[in-house]
Every structure is written in structure tokens, then in C-alpha cells.
Protein backbone atom coordinates (compact mmCIF):
# COMPACT_ATOMS: atom_id res chain seq x y z
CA UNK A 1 37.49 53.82 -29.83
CA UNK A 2 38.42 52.96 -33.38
CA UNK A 3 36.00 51.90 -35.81
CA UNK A 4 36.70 48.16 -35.97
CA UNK A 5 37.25 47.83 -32.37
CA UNK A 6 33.71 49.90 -31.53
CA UNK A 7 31.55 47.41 -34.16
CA UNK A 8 33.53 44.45 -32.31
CA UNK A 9 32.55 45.76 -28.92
CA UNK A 10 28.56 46.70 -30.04
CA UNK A 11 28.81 43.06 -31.83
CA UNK A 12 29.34 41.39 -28.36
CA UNK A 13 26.80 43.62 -26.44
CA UNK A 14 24.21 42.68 -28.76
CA UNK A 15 25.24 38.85 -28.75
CA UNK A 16 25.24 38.91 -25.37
CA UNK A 17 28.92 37.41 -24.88
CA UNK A 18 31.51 38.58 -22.37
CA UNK A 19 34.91 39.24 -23.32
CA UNK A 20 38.15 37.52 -21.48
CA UNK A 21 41.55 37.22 -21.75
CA UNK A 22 44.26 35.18 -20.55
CA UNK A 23 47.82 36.51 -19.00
CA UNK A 24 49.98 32.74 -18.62
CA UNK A 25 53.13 34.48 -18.00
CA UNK A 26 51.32 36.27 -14.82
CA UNK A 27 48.61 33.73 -14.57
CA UNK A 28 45.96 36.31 -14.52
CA UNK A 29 42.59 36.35 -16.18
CA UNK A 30 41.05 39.56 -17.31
CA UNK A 31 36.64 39.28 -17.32
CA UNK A 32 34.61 42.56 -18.72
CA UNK A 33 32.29 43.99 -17.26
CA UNK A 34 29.65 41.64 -18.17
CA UNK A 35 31.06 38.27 -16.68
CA UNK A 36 31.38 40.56 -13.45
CA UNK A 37 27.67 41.15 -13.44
CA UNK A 38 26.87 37.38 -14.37
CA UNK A 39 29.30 36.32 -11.27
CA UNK A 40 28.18 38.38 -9.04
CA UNK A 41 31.80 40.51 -8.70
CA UNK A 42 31.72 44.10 -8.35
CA UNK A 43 33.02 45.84 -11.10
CA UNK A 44 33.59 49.95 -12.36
CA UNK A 45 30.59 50.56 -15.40
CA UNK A 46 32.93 50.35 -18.42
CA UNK A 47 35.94 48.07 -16.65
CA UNK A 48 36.24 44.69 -16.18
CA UNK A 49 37.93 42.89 -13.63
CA UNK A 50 41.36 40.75 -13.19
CA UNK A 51 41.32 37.47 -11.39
CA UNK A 52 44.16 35.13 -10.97
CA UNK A 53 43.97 31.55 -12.25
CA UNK A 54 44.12 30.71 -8.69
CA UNK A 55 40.95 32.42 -7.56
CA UNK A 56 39.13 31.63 -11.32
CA UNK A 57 40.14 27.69 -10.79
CA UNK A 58 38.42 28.25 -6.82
CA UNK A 59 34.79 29.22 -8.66
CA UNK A 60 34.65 26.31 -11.28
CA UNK A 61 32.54 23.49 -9.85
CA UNK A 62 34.44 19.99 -8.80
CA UNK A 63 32.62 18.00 -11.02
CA UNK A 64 33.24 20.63 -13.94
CA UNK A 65 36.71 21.25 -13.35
CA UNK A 66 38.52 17.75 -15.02
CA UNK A 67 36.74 18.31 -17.58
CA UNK A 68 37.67 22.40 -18.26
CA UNK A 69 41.37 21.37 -17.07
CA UNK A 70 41.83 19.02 -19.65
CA UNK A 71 40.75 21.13 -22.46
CA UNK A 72 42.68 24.32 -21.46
CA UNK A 73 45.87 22.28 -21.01
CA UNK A 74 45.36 20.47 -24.68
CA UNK A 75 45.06 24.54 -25.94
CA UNK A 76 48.36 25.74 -24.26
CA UNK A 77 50.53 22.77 -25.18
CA UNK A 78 48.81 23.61 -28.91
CA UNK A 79 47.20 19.47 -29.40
CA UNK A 80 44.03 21.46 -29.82
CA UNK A 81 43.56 24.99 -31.57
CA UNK A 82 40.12 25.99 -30.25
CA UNK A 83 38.85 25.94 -26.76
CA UNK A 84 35.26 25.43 -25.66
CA UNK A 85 33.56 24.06 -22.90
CA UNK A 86 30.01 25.09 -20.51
CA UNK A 87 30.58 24.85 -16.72
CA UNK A 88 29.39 26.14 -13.67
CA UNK A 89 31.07 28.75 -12.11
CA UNK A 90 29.99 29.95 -8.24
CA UNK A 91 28.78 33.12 -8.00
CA UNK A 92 29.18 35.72 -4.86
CA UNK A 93 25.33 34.33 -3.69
CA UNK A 94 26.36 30.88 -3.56
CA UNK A 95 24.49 29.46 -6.27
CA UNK A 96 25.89 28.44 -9.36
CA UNK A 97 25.88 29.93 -13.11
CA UNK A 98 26.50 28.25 -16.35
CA UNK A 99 29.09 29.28 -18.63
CA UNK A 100 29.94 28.95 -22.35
CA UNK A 101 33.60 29.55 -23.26
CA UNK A 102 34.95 29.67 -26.71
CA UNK A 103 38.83 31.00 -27.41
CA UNK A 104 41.72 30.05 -28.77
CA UNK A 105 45.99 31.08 -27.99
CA UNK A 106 46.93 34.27 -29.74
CA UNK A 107 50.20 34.44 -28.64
CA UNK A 108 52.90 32.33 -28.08
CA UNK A 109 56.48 32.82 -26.97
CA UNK A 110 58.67 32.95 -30.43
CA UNK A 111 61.77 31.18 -28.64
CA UNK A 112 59.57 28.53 -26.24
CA UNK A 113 56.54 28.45 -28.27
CA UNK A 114 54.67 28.63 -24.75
CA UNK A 115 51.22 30.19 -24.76
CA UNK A 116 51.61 33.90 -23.49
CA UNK A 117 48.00 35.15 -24.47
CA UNK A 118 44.49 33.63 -24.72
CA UNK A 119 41.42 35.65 -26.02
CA UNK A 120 38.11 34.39 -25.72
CA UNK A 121 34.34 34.96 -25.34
CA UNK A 122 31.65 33.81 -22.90
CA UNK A 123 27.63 33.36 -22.89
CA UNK A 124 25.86 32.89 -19.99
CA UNK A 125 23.75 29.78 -20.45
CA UNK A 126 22.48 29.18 -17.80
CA UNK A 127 18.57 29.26 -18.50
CA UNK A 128 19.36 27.15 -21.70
CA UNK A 129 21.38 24.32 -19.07
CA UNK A 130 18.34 24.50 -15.99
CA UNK A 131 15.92 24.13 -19.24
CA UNK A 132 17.79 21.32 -20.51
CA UNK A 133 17.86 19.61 -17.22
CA UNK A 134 14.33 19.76 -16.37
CA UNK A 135 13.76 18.00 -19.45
CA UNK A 136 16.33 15.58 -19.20
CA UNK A 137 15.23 14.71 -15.25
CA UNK A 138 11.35 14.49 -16.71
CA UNK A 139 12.28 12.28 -19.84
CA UNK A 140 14.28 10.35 -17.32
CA UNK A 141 10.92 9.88 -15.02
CA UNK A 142 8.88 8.56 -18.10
CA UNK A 143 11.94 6.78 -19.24
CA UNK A 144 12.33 4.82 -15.96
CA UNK A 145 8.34 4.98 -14.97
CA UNK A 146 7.07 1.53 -14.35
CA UNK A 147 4.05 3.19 -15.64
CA UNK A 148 3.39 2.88 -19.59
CA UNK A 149 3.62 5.84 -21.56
CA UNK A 150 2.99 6.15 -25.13
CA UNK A 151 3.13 9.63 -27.62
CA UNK A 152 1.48 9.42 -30.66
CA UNK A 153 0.93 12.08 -33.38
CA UNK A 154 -1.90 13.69 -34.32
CA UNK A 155 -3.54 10.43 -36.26
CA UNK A 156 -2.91 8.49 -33.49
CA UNK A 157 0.29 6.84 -34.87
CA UNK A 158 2.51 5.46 -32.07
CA UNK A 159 5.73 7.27 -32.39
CA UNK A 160 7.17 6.80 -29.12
CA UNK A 161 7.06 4.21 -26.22
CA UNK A 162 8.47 3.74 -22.75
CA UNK A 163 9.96 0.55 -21.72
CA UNK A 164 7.30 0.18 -19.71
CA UNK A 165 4.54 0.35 -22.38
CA UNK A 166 7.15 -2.16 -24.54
CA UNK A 167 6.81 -4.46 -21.39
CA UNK A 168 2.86 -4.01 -21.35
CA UNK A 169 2.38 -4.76 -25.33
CA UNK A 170 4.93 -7.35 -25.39
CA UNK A 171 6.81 -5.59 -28.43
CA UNK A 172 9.50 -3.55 -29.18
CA UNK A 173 9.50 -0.29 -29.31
CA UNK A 174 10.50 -0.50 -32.83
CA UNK A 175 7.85 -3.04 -33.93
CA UNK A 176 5.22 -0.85 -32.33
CA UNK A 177 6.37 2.82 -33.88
CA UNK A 178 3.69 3.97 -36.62
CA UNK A 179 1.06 1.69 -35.53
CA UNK A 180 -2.32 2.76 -34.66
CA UNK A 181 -2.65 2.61 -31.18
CA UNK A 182 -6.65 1.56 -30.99
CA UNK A 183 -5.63 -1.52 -33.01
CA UNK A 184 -3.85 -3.05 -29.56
CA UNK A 185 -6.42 -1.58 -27.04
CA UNK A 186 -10.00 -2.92 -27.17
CA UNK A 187 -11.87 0.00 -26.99
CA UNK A 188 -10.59 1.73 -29.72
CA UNK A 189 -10.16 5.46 -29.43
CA UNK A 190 -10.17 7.55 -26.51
CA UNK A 191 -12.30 10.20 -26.07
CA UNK A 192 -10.14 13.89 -25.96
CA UNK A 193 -9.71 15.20 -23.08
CA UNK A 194 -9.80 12.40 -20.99
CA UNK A 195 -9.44 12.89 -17.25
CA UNK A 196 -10.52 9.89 -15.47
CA UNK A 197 -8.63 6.59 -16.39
CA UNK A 198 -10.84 4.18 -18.82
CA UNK A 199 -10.39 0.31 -17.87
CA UNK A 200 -9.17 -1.04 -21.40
CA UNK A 201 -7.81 -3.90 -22.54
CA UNK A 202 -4.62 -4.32 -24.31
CA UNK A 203 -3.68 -7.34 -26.20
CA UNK A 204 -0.38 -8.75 -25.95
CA UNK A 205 1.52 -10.18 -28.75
CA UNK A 206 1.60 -13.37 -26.94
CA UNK A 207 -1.89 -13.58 -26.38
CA UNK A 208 -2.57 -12.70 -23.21
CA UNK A 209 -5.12 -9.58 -22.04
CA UNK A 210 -3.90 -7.35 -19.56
CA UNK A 211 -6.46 -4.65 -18.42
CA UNK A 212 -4.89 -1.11 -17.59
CA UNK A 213 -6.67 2.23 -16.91
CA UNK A 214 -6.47 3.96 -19.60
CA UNK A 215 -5.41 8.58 -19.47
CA UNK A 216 -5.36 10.58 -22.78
CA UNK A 217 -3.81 13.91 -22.82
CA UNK A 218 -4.00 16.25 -25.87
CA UNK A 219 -1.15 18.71 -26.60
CA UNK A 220 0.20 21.15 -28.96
CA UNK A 221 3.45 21.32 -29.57
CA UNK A 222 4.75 25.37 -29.29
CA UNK A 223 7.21 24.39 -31.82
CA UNK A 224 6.24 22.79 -35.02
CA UNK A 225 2.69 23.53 -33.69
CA UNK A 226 1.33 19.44 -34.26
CA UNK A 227 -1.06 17.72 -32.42
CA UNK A 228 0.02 14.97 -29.93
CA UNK A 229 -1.55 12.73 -27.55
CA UNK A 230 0.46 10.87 -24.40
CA UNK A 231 -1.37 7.94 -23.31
CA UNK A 232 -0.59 6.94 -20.07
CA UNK A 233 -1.65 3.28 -19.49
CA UNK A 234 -1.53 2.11 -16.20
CA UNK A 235 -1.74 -2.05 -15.62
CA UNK A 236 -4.15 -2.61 -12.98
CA UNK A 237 -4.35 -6.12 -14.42
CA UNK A 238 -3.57 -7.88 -10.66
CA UNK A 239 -6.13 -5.59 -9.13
CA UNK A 240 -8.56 -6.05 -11.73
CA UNK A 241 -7.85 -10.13 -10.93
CA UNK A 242 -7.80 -9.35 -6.78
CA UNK A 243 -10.97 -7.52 -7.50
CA UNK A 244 -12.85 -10.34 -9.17
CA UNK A 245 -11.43 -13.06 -6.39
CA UNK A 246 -12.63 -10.57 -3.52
CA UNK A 247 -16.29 -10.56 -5.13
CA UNK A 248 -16.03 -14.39 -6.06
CA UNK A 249 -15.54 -14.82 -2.14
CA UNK A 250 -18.12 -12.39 -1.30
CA UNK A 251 -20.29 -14.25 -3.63
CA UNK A 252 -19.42 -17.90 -2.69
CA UNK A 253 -20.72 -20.40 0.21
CA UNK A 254 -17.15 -21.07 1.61
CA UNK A 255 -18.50 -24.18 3.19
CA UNK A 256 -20.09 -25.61 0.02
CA UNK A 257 -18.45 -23.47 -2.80
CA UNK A 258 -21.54 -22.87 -3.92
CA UNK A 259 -22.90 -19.33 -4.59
CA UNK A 260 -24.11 -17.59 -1.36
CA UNK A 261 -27.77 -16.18 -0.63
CA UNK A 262 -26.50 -12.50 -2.53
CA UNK A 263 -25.57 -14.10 -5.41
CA UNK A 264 -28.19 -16.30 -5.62
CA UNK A 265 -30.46 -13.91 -5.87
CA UNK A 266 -28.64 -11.41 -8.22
CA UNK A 267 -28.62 -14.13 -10.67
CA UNK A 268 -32.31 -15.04 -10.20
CA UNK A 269 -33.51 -11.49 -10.10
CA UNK A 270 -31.60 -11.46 -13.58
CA UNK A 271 -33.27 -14.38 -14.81
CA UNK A 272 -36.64 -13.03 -13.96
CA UNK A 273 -35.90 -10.04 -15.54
CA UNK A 274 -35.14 -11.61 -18.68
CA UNK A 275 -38.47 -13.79 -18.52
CA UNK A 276 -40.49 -11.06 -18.51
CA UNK A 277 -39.29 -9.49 -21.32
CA UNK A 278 -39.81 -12.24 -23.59
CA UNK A 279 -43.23 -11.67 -22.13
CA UNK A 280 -43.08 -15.33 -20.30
CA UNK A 281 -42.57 -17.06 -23.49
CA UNK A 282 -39.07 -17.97 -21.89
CA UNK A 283 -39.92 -20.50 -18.58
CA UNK A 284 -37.92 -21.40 -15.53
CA UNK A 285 -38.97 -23.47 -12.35
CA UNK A 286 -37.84 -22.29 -8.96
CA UNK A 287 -37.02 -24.80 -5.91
CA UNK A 288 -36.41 -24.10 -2.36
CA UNK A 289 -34.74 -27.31 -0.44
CA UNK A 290 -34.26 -27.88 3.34
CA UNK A 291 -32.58 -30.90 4.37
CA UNK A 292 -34.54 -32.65 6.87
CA UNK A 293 -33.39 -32.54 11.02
CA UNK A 294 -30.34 -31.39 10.14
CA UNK A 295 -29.73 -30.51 13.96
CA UNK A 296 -30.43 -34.03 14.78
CA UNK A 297 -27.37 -34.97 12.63
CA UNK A 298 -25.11 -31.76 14.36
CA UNK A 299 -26.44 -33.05 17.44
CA UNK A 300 -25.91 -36.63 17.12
CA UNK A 301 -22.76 -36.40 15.46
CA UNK A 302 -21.36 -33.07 15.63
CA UNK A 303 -21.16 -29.77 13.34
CA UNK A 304 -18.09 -31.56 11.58
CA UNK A 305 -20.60 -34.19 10.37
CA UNK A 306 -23.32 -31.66 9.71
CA UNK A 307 -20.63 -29.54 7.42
CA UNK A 308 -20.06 -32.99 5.93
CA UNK A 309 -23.70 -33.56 4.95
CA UNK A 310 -23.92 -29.91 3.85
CA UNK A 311 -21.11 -30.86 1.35
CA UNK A 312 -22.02 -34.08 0.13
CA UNK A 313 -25.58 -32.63 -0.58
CA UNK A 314 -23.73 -29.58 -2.54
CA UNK A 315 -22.01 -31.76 -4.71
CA UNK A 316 -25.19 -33.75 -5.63
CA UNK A 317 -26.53 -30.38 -6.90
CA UNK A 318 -24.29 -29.67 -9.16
CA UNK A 319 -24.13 -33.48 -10.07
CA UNK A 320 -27.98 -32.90 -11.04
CA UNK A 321 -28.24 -29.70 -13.04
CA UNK A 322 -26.62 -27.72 -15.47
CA UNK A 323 -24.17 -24.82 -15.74
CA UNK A 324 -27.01 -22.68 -16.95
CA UNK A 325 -29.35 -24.00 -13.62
CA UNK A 326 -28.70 -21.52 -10.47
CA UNK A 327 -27.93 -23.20 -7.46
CA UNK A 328 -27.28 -21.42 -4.02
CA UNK A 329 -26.87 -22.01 -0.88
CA UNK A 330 -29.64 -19.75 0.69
CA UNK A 331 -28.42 -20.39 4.74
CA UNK A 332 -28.56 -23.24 7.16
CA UNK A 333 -29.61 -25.84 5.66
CA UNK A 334 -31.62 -24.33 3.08
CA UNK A 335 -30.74 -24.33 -0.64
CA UNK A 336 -31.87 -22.88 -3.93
CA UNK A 337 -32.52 -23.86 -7.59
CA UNK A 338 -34.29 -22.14 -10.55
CA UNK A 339 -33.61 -24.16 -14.00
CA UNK A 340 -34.73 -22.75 -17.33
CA UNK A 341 -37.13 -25.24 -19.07
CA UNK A 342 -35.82 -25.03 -22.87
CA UNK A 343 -38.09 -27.75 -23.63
CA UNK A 344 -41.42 -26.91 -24.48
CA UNK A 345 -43.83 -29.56 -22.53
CA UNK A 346 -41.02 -30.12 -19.76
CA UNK A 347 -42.39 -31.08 -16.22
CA UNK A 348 -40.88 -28.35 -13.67
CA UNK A 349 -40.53 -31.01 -11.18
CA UNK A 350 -38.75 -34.16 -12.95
CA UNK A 351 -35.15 -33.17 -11.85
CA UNK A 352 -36.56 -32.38 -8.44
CA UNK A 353 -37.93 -35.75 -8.06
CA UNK A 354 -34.73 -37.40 -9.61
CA UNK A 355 -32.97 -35.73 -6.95
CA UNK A 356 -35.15 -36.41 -4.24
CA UNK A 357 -34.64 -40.15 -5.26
CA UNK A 358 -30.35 -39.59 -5.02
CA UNK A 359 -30.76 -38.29 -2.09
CA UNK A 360 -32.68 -41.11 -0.40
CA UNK A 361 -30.03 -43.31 -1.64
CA UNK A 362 -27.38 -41.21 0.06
CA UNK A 363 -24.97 -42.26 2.77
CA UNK A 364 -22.15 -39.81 4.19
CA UNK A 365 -19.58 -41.52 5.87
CA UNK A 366 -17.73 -39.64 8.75
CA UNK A 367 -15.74 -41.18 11.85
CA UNK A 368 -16.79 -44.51 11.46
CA UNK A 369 -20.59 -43.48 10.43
CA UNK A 370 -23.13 -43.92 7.76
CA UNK A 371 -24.82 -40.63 7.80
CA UNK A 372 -28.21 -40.93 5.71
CA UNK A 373 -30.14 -38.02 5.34
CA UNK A 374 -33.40 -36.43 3.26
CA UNK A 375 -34.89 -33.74 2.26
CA UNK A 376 -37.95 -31.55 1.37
CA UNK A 377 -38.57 -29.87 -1.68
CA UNK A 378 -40.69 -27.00 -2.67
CA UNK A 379 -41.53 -26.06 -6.44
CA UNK A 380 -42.61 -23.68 -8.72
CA UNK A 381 -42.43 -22.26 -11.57
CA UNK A 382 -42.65 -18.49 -13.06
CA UNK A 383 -46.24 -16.96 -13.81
CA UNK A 384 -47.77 -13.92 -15.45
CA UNK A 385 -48.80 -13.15 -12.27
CA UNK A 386 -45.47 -12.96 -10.55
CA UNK A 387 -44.57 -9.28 -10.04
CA UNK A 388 -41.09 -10.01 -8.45
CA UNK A 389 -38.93 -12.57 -8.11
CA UNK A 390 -40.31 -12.15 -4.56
CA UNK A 391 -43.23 -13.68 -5.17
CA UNK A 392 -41.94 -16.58 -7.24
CA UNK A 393 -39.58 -17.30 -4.10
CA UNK A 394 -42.45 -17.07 -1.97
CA UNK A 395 -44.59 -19.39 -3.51
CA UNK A 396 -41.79 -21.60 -3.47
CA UNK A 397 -41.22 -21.32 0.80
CA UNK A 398 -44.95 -22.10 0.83
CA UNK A 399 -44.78 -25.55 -1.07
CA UNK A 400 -41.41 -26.10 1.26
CA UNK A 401 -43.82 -25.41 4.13
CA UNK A 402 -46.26 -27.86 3.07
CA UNK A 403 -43.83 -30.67 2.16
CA UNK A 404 -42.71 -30.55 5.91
CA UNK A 405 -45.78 -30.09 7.32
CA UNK A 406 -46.82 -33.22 5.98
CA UNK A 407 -44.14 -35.48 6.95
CA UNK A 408 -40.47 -34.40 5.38
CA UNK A 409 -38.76 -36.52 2.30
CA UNK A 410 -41.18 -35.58 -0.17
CA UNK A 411 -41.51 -32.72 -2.96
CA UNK A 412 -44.56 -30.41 -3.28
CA UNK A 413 -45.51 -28.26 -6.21
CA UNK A 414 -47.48 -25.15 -6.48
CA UNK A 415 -48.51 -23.81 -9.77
CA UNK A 416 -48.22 -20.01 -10.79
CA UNK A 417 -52.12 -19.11 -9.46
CA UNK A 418 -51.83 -21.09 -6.05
């Protein structure tokens, strides 16, 4: 082997390139020994092998092969002077290997000026191509995930976004790229590392609040070695809302609309709470009511009329007190107040007995009848002595007891000590 032919050959080895040629005349195509190997093709150590254009043309994938055809015929009829093109070629396994071919004519006919010889080399790229499809499939899956995605350097400076996450801020992605992320979720910065979604809210640049869960992965890149984060935001701002109407209707009297016997009692228990930490400088009264023979009125005029009664005396309660006043519908026929008393020398019992003065006024009309109806109050008000809102609501049943016990339609107070 002479000199410059030997370096040429070592040159290749080293590069990793195969070596072919192209016979038009005989329509023949000589591969080394290397593009044997790559193929799958059985070949002597130190030979190539010869395939015709037929058989070569039989290995090149379909969806390859426009693509390769057009090229090689724009390098024989000489409208291009370099070849080069990747495709898959089949090997003898089945399966499918990626090819880079770069070559150009080196001979043409003197008389015809058709192309006689093509030299060329080849590089198998196939690792490179699988590589570069994985990561064009999983950029397509954050592309096209409804789910918002966001990378941001290691200052937390947006510097890319999903359409998704465009969607979710209401910007574009260009209006959004070097902005601090914290300044458009609520909670400011994550915490690193973190696993389990956050519930944050992000604030739309039309002024709405969506609430998404909230996942903050850390990398390195093995590259320029930076720090990144991906935030993955995912709105959960219809469950968050489904969520809230589920416990709304757990929560609510669907008869009444007012709040049930649960959260009656949550909010009292709070309230009670509070007053004893201001050490019972803050006040609050607590009524129990009962509306009087209310199964005389289901029996004498049905359960529709009853429901009617239980209605018309719900909407007198909230006619009476205030958004800050608790009012519940305990069961039955049996309802609950407690009122804060902001002012200083208030009488617990005033609204009660306003009320108890509506309600003898009352007159429900269903199917033709007047439906009058009254009923018995029991109040109290929060003590020193009261451990629990237990024993507040106790004290309260046992001036209900005693307003009944002596006749119905009246109202019956029982200090703190009694």
C-alpha cells in the first residue's frame, strides 16, 4: 500500500467512515468492509463487498428513498456537485440502521459527459438519529402537553414555556421569557427538590386566579454544566372549584340553605376558640330555637307545608342578623344562633326578642292556607366558666327546655353560672 493511499485508509478507520464506490455503467456499488459489518452482510476481513443498485435501492427505507433518489439523480445529471444525505438502510436482522453519505462524480464519460464513477464515504449514525428522536418525541410531549411546563435558569428566570403554561398565564411566551417566575405565582419560590405538587396560585394577566399544583425539578445540565429548574404546573383550578361546591353541599341545609348541624358547629367551636383567647374580653350570645308543634302543621297540612314553614322561618333569620352572626339549621325543627356582642353593655337577648315578635306576626301561605306558627327560644351567652362550646350549647338546650315547659312562644335566658 503506498504511502498516501495507507494514511487515507488509517484516516477513515480512525474517523470511523466506510468507503464506497459507484460503477453506473454496470450499476454496481462497491461497500468496504465496514458498511458490511454495519449492514449486517458477510464480508472477507480486508474486502468489501459489491451490490447492485438493484439490491442497494431494495435496503433503503420507503419513506427515505424519494428523498436519496432525488439527490443522487441531481449528482449524475451534474445540477448538484456534492452528494449527501442520512437514511435508513435494512440490515440482515430486520431492523434498521442510519446512514450518512457524502460523495461526489469522479468520472464522467468524455464524449456523453454521463457519470461513470462515484466515490464516497459513509458514517454510521445511527445512535446520533435514535438520540435525536427521543428528544424530538419528548420535546414533542411537553410541546403538545396540556400540562404547563416552564424551564427557567438557575435565578429562576423564565426562559422557556409550553403553550400550555402561555395558556395558564395568559401571555406569550415572549412576554413571559426573563421574568421571574415567583412574581406570577403567589407563593413565591419553591422549595428544591420538590416532590409533592404545592397548590399555588397563578395570576393571570387578565385578572383572574387560577390555582394549579405546583412540581419543581432541579437539574444540571451535562453540557454547559448550569443550573435549571422545570416547573411543571398543573391547573387543578375546576377541581379546586368542584372541591369547594362538594364541601359547600356537605356543609349546607339543602332544605333551608342554611349551614347544616357540622358546620354550625365548626364555626361556633371557632368562635369559642377565639373568645377564650382574648381571655373573654370578646362576648357572644348563643340561641337554640325550636319552632313550636311543628308536627301539628306536617300533620295538618302536610310535609310540603312543614318544608314551607321551615323556609319562611330560615329566611327570617337571616333577615334578623348579620353576616358575622352564625345561623344553622341544627335538625328538625331546631335551629341555631350565636351573635358576637361588639357593643359593650348590649343585652344578649334583644334580637331574640325582636325575632320572637316577627315571628308571631308571621303567616305562610300554602294551598289556599294561612299557616301561622311560633316558636321557643333559649339563650345564653359565653362564661369563664364554659370549658367547651359544649357547655355553652348546653346551657342553651336547658333554657329551650324551660321555655317549652312553660307554655311555648316565649324566650328564656340563662346566664353563664346557671
Amino acid at each position: 500500500m503506498e504511502p498516501t493511499f495507507e494514511r487515507a485508509f488509517w484516516a477513515l478507520a480512525a474517523a470511523d467512515l466506510a468507503l464506497w464506490q459507484l460503477d453506473f455503467p454496470t450499476e454496481r456499488a462497491m461497500l468496504d468492509e465496514r458498511w458490511a459489518q454495519w449492514v449486517g452482510l458477510p464480508a472477507q476481513k480486508g474486502e468489501g463487498i459489491t451490490l447492485t443498485f438493484v439490491a442497494w435501492r431494495a435496503r433503503v427505507h420507503p419513506i427515505d428513498w424519494p428523498r436519496v433518489r432525488k439527490s443522487l439523480i441531481a449528482l449524475v445529471k451534474g445540477t448538484s456537485d456534492y452528494y449527501c444525505e442520512r437514511y435508513r438502510i435494512r440490515t440482515e436482522r430486520g431492523g434498521w440502521c442510519w446512514l450518512e453519505d457524502r460523495g461526489r462524480i469522479t468520472q464522467r464519460d468524455e464524449q456523453t459527459g454521463r457519470a461513470r464513477i462515484g466515490i464516497g464515504v459513509c458514517r454510521n449514525v445511527t445512535d446520533e438519529m435514535e438520540q435525536a428522536a427521543w428528544k424530538e418525541l419528548l420535546s414533542e410531549a411537553v410541546i403538545r402537553s396540556p400540562v404547563a411546563t416552564v424551564i427557567c435558569d438557575a435565578e429562576d428566570r423564565i426562559i422557556w414555556v409550553n403553550p400550555a403554561a402561555e395558556q395558564l398565564f395568559a401571555r406569550q411566551a415572549a412576554d413571559l421569557f426573563r421574568q421571574f417566575i415567583h412574581r406570577f405565582l403567589e407563593t413565591g419560590a419553591a422549595t428544591t427538590g420538590e416532590k409533592r405538587g404545592a397548590l399555588v396560585a397563578v395570576h393571570t394577566q387578565d385578572g383572574t386566579t387560577r390555582w394549579v399544583e405546583r412540581i419543581v425539578t432541579p437539574f444540571t445540565s451535562s453540557l454547559s454544566h448550569e443550573r435549571f429548574s422545570v416547573y411543571v404546573l398543573h391547573d387543578i383550578t375546576e377541581r379546586i372549584a368542584l372541591e369547594q361546591q362538594l364541601r359547600q353541599l356537605a356543609l349546607t341545609d339543602v332544605l333551608t340553605g342554611l349551614p347544616n348541624r357540622r358546620a354550625f358547629m365548626e364555626r361556633a367551636e371557632a368562635l369559642f376558640a377565639r373568645i377564650v383567647r382574648s381571655a373573654f374580653h370578646e362576648r357572644a350570645a348563643v340561641a337554640l330555637i325550636d319552632l313550636d308543634h311543628f308536627k301539628r302543621i306536617n300533620d295538618t297540612f302536610g310535609h310540603s307545608a312543614g318544608d314551607a314553614v321551615l323556609r319562611d322561618f330560615a329566611d327570617l333569620l337571616r333577615a334578623n342578623f348579620r353576616t358575622m352572626d352564625e345561623v344553622g339549621r341544627l335538625g328538625g325543627e331546631e335551629f341555631g344562633v350565636v351573635m358576637p356582642l361588639v357593643v359593650l353593655h348590649d343585652r344578649p337577648t334583644n334580637a331574640f326578642e325582636r325575632l320572637l315578635r316577627e315571628v308571631r306576626l308571621r303567616r305562610v301561605t300554602f294551598s289556599g292556607h294561612h299557616i301561622q306558627y311560633t316558636c321557643s327560644i333559649g339563650v345564653t351567652e359565653v362564661g369563664p366558666s364554659d370549658r367547651a362550646f359544649d357547655d355553652v350549647l348546653a346551657r342553651a338546650d336547658r333554657a329551650l327546655y324551660q321555655a317549652k315547659a312553660e307554655g311555648r312562644n316565649r324566650l328564656i335566658w340563662l346566664a353563664a353560672d346557671e
